[in-house]
C-alpha atoms as a PDB file:
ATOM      1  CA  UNK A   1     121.412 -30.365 -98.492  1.00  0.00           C
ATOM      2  CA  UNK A   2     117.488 -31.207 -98.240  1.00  0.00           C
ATOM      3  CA  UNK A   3     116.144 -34.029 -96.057  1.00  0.00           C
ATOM      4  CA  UNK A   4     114.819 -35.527 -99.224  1.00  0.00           C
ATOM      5  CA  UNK A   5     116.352 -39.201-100.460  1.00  0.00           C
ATOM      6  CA  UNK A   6     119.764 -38.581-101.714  1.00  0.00           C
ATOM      7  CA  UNK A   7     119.571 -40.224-105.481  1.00  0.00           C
ATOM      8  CA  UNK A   8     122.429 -41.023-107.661  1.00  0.00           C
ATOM      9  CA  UNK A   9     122.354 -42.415-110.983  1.00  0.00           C
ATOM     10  CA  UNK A  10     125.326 -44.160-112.318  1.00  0.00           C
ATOM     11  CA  UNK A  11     125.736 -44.226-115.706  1.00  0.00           C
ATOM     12  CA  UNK A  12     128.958 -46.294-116.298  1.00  0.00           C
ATOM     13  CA  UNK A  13     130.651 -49.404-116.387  1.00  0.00           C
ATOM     14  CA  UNK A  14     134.069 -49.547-114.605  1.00  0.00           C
ATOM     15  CA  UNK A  15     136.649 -52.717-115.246  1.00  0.00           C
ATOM     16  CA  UNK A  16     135.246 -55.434-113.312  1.00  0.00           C
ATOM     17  CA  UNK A  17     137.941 -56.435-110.133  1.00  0.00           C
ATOM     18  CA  UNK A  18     137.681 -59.543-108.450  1.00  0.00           C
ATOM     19  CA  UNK A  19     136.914 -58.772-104.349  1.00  0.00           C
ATOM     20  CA  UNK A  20     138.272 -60.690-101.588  1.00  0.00           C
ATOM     21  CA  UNK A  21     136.174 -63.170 -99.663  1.00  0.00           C
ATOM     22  CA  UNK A  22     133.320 -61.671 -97.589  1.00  0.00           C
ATOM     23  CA  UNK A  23     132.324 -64.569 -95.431  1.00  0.00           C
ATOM     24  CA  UNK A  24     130.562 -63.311 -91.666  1.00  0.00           C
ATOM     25  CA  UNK A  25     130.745 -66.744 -90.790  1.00  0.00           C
ATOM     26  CA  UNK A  26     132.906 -70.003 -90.161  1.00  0.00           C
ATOM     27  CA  UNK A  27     131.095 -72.800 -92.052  1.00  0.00           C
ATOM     28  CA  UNK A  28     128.935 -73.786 -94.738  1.00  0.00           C
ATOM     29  CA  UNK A  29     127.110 -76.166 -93.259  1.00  0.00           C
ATOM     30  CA  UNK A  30     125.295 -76.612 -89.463  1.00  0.00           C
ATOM     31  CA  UNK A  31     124.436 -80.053 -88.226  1.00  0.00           C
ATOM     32  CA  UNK A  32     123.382 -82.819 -85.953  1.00  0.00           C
ATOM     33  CA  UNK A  33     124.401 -85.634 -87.155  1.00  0.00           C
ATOM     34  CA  UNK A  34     122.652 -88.998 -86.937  1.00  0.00           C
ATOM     35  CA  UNK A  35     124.218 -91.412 -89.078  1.00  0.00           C
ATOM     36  CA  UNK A  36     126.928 -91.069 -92.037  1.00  0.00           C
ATOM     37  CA  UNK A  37     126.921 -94.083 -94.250  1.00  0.00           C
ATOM     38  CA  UNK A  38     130.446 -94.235 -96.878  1.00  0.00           C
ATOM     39  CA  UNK A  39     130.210 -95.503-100.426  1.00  0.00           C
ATOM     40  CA  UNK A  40     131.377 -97.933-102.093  1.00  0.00           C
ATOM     41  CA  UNK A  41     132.956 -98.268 -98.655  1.00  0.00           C
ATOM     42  CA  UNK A  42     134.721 -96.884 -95.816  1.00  0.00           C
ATOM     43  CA  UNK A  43     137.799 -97.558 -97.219  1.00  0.00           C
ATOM     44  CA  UNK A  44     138.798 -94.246 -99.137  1.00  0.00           C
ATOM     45  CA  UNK A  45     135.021 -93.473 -99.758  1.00  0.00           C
ATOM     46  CA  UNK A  46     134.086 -91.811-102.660  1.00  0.00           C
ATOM     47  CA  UNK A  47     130.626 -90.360-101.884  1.00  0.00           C
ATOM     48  CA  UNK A  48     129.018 -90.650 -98.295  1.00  0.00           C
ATOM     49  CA  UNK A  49     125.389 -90.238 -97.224  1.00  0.00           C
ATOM     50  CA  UNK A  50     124.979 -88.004 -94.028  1.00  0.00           C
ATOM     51  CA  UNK A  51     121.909 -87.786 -92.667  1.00  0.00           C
ATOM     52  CA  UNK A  52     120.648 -85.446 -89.353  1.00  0.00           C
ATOM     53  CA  UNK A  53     119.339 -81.784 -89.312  1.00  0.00           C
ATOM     54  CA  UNK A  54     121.261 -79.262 -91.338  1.00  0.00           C
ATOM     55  CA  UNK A  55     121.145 -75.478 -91.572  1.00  0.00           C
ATOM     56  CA  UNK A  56     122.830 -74.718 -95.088  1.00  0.00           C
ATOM     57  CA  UNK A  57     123.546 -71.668 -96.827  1.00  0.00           C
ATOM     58  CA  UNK A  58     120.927 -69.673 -98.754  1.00  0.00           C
ATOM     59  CA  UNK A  59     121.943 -69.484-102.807  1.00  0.00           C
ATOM     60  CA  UNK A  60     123.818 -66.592-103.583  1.00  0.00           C
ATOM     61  CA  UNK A  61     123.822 -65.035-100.657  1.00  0.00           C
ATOM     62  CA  UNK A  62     126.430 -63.579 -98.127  1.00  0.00           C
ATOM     63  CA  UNK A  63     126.665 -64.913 -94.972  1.00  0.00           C
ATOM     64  CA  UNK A  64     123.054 -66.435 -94.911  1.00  0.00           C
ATOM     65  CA  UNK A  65     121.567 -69.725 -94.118  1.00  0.00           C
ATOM     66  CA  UNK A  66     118.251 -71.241 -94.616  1.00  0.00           C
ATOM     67  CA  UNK A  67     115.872 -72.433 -91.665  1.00  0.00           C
ATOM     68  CA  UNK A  68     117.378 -76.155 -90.103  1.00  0.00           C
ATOM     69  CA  UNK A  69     115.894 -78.800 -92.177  1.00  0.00           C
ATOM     70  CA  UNK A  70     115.874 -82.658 -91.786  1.00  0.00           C
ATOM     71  CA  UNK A  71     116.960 -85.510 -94.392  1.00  0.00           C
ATOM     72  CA  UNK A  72     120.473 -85.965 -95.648  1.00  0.00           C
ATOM     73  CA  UNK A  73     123.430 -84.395 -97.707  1.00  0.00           C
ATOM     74  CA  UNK A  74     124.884 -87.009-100.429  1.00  0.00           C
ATOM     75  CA  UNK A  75     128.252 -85.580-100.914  1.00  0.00           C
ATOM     76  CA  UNK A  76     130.960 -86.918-102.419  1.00  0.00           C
ATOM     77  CA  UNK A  77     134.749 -86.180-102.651  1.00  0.00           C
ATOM     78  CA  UNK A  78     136.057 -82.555-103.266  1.00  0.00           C
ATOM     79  CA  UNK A  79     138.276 -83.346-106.094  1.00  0.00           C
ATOM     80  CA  UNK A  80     140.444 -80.564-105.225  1.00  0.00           C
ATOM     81  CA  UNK A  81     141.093 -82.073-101.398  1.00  0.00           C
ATOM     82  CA  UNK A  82     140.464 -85.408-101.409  1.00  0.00           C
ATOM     83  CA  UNK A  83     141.934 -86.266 -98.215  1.00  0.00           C
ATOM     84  CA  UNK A  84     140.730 -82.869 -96.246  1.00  0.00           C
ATOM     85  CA  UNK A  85     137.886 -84.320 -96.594  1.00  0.00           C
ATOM     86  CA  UNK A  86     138.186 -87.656 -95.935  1.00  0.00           C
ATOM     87  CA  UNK A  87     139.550 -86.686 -92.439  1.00  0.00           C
ATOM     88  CA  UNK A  88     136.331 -84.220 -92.253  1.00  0.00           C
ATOM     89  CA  UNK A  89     133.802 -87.295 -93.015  1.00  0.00           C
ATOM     90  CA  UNK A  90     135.944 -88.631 -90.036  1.00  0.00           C
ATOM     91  CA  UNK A  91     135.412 -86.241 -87.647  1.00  0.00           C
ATOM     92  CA  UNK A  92     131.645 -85.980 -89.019  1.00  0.00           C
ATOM     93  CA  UNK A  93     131.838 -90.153 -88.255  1.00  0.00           C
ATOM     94  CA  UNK A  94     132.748 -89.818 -84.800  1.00  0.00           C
ATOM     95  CA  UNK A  95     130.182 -86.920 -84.236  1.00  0.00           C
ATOM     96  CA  UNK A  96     127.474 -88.834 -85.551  1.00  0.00           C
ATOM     97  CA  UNK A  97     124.708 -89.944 -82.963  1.00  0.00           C
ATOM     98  CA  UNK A  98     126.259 -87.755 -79.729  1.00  0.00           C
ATOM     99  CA  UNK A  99     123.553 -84.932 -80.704  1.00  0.00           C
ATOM    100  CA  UNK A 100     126.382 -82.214 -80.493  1.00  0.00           C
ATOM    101  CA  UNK A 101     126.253 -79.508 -83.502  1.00  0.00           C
ATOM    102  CA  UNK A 102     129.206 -79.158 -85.812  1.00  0.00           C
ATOM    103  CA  UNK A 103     129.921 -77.230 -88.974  1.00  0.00           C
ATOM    104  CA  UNK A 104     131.997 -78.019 -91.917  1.00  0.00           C
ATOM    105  CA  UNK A 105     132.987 -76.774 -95.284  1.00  0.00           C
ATOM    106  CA  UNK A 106     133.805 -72.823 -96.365  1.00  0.00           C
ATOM    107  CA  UNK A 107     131.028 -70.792 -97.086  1.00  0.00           C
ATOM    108  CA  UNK A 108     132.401 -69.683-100.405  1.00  0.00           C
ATOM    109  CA  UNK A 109     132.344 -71.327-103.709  1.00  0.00           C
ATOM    110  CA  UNK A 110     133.408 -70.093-107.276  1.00  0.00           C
ATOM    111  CA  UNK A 111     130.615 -68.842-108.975  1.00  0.00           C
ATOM    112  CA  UNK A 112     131.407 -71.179-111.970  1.00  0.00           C
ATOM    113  CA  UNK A 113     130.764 -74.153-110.202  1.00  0.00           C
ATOM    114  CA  UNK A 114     127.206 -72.870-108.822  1.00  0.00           C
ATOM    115  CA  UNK A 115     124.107 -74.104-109.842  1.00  0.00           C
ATOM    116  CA  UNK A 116     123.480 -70.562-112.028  1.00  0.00           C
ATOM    117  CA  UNK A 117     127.135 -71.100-113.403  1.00  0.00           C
ATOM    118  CA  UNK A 118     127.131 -67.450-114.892  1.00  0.00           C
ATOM    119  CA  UNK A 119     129.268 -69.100-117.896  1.00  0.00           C
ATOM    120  CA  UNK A 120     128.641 -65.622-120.083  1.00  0.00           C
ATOM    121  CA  UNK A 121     130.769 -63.556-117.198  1.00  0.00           C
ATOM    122  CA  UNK A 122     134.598 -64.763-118.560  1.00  0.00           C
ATOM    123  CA  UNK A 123     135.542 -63.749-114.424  1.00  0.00           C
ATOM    124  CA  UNK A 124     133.117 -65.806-112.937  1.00  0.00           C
ATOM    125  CA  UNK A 125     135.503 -67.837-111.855  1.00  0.00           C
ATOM    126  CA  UNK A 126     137.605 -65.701-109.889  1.00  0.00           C
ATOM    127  CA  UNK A 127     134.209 -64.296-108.279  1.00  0.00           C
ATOM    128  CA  UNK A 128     132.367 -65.918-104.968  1.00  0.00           C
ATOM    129  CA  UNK A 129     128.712 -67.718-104.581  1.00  0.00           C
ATOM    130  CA  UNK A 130     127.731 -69.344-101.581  1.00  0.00           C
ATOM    131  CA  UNK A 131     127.817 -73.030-101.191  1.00  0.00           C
ATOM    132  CA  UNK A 132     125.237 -75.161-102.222  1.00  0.00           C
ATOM    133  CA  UNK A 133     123.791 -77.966-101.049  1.00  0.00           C
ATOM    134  CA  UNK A 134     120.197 -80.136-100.982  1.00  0.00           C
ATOM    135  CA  UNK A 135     119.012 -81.291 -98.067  1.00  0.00           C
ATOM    136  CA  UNK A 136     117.676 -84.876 -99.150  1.00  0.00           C
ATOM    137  CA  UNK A 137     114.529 -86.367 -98.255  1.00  0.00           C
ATOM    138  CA  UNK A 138     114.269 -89.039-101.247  1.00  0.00           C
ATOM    139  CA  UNK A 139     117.249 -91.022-101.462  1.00  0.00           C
ATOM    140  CA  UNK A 140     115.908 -92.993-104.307  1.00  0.00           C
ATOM    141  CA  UNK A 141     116.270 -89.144-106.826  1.00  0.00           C
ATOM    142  CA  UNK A 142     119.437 -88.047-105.325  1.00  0.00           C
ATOM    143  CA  UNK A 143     122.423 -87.537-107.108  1.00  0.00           C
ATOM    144  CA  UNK A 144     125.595 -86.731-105.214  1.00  0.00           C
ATOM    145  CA  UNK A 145     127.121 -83.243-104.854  1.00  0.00           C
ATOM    146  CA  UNK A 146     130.106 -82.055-104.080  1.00  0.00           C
ATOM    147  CA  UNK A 147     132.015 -81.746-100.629  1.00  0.00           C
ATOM    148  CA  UNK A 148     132.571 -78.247-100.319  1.00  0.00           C
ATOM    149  CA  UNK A 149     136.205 -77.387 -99.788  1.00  0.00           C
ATOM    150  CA  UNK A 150     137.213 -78.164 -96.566  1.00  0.00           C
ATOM    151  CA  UNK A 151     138.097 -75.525 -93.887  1.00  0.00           C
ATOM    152  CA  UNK A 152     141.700 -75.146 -92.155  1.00  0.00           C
ATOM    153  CA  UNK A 153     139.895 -75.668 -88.691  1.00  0.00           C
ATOM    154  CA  UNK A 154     138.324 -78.767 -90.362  1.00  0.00           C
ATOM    155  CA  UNK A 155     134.639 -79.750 -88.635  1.00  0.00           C
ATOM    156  CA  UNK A 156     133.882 -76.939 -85.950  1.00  0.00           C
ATOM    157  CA  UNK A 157     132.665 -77.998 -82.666  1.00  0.00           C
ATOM    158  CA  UNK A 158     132.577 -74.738 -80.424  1.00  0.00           C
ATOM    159  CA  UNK A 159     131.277 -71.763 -81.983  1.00  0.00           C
ATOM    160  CA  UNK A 160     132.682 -69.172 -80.074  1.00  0.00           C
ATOM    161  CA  UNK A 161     134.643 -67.596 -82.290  1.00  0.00           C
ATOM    162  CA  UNK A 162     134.121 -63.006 -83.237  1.00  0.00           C
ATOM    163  CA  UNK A 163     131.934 -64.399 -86.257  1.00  0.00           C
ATOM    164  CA  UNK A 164     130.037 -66.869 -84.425  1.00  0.00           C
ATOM    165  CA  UNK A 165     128.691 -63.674 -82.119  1.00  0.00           C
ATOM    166  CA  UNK A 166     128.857 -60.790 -84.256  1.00  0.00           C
ATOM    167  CA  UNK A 167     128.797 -61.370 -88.233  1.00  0.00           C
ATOM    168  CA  UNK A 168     129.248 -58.765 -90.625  1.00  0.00           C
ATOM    169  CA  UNK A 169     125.502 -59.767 -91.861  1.00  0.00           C
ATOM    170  CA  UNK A 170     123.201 -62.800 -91.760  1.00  0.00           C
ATOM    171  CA  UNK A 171     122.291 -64.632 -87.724  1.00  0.00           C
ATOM    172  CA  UNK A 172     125.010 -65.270 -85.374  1.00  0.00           C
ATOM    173  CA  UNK A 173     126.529 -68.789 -85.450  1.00  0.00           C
ATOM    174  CA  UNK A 174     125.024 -69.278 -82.142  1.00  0.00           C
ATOM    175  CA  UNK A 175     121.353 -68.259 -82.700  1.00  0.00           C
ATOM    176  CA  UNK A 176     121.884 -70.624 -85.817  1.00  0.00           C
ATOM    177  CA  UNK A 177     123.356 -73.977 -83.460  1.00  0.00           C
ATOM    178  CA  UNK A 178     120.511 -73.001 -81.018  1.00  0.00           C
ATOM    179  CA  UNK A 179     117.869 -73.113 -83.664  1.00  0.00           C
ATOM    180  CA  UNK A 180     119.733 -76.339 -85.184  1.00  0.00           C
ATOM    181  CA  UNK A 181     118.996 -77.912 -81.281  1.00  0.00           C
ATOM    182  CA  UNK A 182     115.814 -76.817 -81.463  1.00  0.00           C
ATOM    183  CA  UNK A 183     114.598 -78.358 -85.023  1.00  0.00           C
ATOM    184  CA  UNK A 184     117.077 -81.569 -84.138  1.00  0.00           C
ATOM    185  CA  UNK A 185     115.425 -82.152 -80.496  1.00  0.00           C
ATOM    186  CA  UNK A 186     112.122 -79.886 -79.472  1.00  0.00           C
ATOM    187  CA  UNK A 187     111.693 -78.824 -75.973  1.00  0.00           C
ATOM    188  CA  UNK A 188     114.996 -80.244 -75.227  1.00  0.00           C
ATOM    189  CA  UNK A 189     116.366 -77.857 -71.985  1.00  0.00           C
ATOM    190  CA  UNK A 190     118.810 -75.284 -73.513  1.00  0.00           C
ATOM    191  CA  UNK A 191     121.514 -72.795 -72.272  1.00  0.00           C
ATOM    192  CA  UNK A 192     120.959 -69.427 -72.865  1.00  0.00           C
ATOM    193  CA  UNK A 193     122.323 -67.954 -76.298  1.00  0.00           C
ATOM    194  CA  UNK A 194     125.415 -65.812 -75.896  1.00  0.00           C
ATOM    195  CA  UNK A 195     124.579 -61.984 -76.839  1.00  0.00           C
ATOM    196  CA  UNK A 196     126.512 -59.931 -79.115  1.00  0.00           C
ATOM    197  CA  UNK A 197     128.342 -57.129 -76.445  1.00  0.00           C
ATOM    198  CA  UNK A 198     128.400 -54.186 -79.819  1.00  0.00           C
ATOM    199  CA  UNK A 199     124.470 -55.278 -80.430  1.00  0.00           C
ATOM    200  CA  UNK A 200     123.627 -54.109 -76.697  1.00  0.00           C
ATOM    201  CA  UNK A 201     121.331 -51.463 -76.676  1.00  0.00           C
ATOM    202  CA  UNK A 202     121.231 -51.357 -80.558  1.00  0.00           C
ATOM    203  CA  UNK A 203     118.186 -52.489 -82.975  1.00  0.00           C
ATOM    204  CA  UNK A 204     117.819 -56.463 -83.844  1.00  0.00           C
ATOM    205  CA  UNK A 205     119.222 -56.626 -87.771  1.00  0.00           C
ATOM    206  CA  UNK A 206     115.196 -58.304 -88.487  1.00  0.00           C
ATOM    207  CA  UNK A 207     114.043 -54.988 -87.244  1.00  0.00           C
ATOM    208  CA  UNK A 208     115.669 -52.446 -89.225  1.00  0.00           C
ATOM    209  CA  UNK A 209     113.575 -52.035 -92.155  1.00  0.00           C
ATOM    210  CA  UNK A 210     110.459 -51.237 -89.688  1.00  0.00           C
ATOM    211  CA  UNK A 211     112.351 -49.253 -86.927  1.00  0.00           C
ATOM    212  CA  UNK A 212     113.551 -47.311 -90.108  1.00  0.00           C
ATOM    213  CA  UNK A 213     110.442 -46.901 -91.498  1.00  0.00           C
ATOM    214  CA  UNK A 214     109.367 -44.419 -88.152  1.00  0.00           C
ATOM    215  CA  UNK A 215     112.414 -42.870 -87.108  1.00  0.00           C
ATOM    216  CA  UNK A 216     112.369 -38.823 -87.522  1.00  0.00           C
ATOM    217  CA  UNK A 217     115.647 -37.811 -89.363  1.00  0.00           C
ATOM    218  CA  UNK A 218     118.766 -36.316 -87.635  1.00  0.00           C
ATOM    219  CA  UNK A 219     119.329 -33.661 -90.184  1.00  0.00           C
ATOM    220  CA  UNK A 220     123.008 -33.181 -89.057  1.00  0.00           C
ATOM    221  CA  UNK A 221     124.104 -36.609 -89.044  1.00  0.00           C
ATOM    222  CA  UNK A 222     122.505 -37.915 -92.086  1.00  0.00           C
ATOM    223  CA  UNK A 223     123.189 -35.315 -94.309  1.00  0.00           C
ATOM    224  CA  UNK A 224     127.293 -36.051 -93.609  1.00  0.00           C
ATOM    225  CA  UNK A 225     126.375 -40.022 -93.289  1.00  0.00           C
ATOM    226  CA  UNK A 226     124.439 -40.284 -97.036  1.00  0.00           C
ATOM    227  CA  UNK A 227     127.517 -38.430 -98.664  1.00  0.00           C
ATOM    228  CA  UNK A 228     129.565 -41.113 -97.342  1.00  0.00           C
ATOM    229  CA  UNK A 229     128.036 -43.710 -98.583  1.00  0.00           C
ATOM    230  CA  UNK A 230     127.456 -42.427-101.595  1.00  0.00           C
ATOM    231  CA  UNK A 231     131.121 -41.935-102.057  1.00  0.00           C
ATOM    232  CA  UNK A 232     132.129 -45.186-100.633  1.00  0.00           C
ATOM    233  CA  UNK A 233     129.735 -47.493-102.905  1.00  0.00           C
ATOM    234  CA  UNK A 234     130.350 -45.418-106.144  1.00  0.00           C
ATOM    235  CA  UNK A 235     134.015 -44.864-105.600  1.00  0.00           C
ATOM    236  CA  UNK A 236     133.977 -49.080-105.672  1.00  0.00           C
ATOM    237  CA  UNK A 237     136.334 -50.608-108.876  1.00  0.00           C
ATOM    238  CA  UNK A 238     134.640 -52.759-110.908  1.00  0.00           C
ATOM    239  CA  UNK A 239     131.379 -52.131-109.621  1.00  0.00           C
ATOM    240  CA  UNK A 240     128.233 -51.884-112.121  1.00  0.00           C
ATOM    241  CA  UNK A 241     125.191 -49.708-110.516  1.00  0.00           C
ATOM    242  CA  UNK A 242     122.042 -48.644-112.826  1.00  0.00           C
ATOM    243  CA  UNK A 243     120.840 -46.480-109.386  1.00  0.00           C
ATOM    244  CA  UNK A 244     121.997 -46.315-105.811  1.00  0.00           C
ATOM    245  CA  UNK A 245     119.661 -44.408-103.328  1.00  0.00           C
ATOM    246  CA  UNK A 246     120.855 -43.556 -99.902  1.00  0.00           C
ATOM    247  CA  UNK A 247     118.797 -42.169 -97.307  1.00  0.00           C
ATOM    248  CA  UNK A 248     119.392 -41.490 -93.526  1.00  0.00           C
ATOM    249  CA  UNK A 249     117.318 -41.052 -90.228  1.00  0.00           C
ATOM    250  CA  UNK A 250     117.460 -41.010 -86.824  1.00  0.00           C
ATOM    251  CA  UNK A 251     120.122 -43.617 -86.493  1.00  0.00           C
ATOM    252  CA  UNK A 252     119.366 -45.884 -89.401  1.00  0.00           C
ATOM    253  CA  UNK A 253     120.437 -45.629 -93.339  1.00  0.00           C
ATOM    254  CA  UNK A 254     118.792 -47.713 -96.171  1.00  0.00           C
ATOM    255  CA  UNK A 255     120.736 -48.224 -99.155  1.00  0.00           C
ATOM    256  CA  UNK A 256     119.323 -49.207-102.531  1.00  0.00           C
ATOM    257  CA  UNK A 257     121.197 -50.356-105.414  1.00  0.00           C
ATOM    258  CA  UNK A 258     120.008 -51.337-108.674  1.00  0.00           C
ATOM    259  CA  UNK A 259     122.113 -53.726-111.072  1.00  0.00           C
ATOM    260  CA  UNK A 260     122.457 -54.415-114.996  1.00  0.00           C
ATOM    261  CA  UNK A 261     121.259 -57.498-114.524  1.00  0.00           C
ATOM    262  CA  UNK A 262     120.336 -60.272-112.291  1.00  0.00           C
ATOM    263  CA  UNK A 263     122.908 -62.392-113.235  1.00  0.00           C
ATOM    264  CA  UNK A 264     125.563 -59.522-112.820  1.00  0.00           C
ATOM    265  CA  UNK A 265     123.973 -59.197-109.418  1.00  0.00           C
ATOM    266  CA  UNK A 266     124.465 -62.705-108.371  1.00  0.00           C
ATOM    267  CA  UNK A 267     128.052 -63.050-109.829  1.00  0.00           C
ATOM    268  CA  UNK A 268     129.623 -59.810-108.921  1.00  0.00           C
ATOM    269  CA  UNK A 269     127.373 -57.175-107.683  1.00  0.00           C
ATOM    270  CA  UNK A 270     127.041 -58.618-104.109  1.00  0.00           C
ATOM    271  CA  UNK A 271     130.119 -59.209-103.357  1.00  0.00           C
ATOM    272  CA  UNK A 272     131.464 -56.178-104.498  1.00  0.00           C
ATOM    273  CA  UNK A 273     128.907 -53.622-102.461  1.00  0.00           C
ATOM    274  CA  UNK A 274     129.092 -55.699 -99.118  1.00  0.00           C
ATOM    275  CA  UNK A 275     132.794 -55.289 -99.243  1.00  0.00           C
ATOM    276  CA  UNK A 276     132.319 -51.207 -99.772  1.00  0.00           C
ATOM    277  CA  UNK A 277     130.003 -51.586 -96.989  1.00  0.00           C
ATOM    278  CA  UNK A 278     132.300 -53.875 -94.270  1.00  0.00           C
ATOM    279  CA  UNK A 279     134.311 -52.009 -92.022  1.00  0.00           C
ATOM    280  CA  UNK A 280     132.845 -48.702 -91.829  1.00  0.00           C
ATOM    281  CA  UNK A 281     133.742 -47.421 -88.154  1.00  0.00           C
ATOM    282  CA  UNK A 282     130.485 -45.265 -87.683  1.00  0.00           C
ATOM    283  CA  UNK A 283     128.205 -48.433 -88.246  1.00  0.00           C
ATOM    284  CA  UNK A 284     127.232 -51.932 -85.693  1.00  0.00           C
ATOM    285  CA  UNK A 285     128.296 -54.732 -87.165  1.00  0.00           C
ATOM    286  CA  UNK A 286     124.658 -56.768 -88.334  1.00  0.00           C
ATOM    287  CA  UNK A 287     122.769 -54.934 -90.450  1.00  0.00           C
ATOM    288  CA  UNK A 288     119.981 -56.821 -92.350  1.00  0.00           C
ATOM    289  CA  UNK A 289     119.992 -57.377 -96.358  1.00  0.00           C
ATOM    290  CA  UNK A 290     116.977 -57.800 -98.108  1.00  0.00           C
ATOM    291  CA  UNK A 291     117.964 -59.663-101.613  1.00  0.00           C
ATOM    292  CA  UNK A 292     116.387 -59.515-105.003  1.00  0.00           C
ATOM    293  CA  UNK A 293     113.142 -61.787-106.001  1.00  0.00           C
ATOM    294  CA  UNK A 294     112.547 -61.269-109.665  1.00  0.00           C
ATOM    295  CA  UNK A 295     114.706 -58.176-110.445  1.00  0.00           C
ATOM    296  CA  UNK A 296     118.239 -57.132-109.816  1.00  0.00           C
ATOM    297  CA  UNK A 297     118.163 -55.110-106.600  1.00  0.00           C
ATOM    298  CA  UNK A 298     119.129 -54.975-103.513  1.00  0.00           C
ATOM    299  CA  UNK A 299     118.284 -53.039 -99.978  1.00  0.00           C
ATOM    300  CA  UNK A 300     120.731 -52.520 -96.883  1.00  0.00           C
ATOM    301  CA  UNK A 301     119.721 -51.361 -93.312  1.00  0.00           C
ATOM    302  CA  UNK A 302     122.995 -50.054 -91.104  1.00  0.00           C
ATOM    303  CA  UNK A 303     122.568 -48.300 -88.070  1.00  0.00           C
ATOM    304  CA  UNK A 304     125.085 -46.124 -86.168  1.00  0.00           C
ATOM    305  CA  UNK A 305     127.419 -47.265 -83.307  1.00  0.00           C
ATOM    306  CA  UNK A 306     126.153 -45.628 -80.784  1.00  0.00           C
ATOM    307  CA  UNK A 307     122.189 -44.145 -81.003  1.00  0.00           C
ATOM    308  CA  UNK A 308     121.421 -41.364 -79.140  1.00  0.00           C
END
């Protein structure tokens, strides 16, 4: 086989499968919290007002958060677990002012109830979106969203679980609490941030695309390593490619995949390819995902295990 990109152009539409959740981390939502304020009371509130810094999840995404932001979230009851979280505003109460992070909430949300809503896709409900929330800085325009659905940890207050060091994609939990203390209280003294033991020696995920960029290619290893992810991604059920490039180097593979659509993308096409791509033994866990802008593509960077 030549060194040149490996391209393959798909030219079908398989039965579209719901995937299983994808989530690399714990939480939806990172926070100090200052104050949390119940309405109409605290009495079985209906809506509450929480204000602090918050780290929340980047739209449509998986397993990525924005940069921490001040203001406040104006939540109000999940209607399908009213009292989960009623005992998370609770715990969010009693955290409130003590300057400790937390996180609440899953990650995942049905793509029905997003803000895109994807009503044209009849399985859109069955499919994932990341949670969504505003971080309010005019309380006079806000309207109140919903709670997401409460975790089975409820609010988190160590982060020191597999995810919270080594996600599947997006930052570590911890490099995401330590920028949260940063934004919440500048210059305040810090510990040092706990280091991924399978990143050691590897290349940061925000690196990828320009280590890749430079790297000579290991005709051996590539040439077996492309053909496997060909095979992997196009072998997926349900999955809708127009193109899918593959090309590997020294230790580094880019993978670009081109959907019908945007809104296919968004609804199913994400979900579906990072769950071909989680898991694979030869890879480090953290690659880096670039997502779409204006059109309905998509670029992964995955690096070996162990570089030479």
């Amino acid at each position: 086989m030549s060194a040149a990109t490996r391209s393959l152009l798909l030219g079908f539409a398989l039965t579209l499968a719901s995937a299983p959740s994808l989530a690399s981390t714990r939480v939806a939502v990172y926070a100090i919290v200052d104050a949390i304020e119940f309405e109409p009371s605290s009495f079985e509130p209906e809506r509450a007002w929480i204000s602090g810094t918050f780290v929340v999840p980047t739209p449509v995404s998986s397993g990525l958060h924005e940069s921490p932001m001040r203001g406040s979230l104006y939540l109000s009851v999940n209607p399908g677990h009213p009292d989960a979280t009623r005992r998370d505003w609770e715990a969010l109460r009693m955290a409130a002012g003590t300057g400790k992070p937390v996180g609440f909430g899953a990650y995942w949300m049905s793509c029905s109830k997003s803000r895109a809503g994807f009503p044209h896709f009849p399985d859109s409900a069955d499919s994932n979106c990341s949670f969504e929330a505003t971080v309010q800085t005019d309380r006079t325009r806000a309207t109140p969203e919903f709670y997401p659905i409460p975790g089975d940890e409820g609010v988190v207050t160590v982060f020191d679980h597999s995810d919270d060091l080594c996600p599947r994609f997006g930052r570590p939990s911890v490099e995401i609490v330590a920028a949260l203390r940063e934004a919440h209280s500048p210059g305040a003294p810090r510990d040092a941030v706990p280091v991924c033991a399978e990143w050691v020696g590897l290349v940061p995920s925000s690196d990828l695309p320009s280590v890749f960029r430079i790297q000579v290619r290991d005709d051996a290893w590539a040439d077996a390593t492309e053909s496997l992810l060909l095979n992997r991604v196009a072998d997926v059920p349900g999955l809708k490619l127009s193109a899918l490039r593959v090309e590997c180097r020294d230790t580094i593979c880019h993978i670009y995949l081109a959907f019908p659509t945007l809104e296919y993308q968004e609804s199913e096409g994400n979900q579906l390819v990072a769950n071909a791509l989680w898991g694979l033994p030869a890879f480090a866990q953290g690659g880096r995902i670039i997502g779409p802008r204006d059109a309905p593509t998509i670029d992964y960077y995955l690096q070996r295990r162990s570089p030479r």
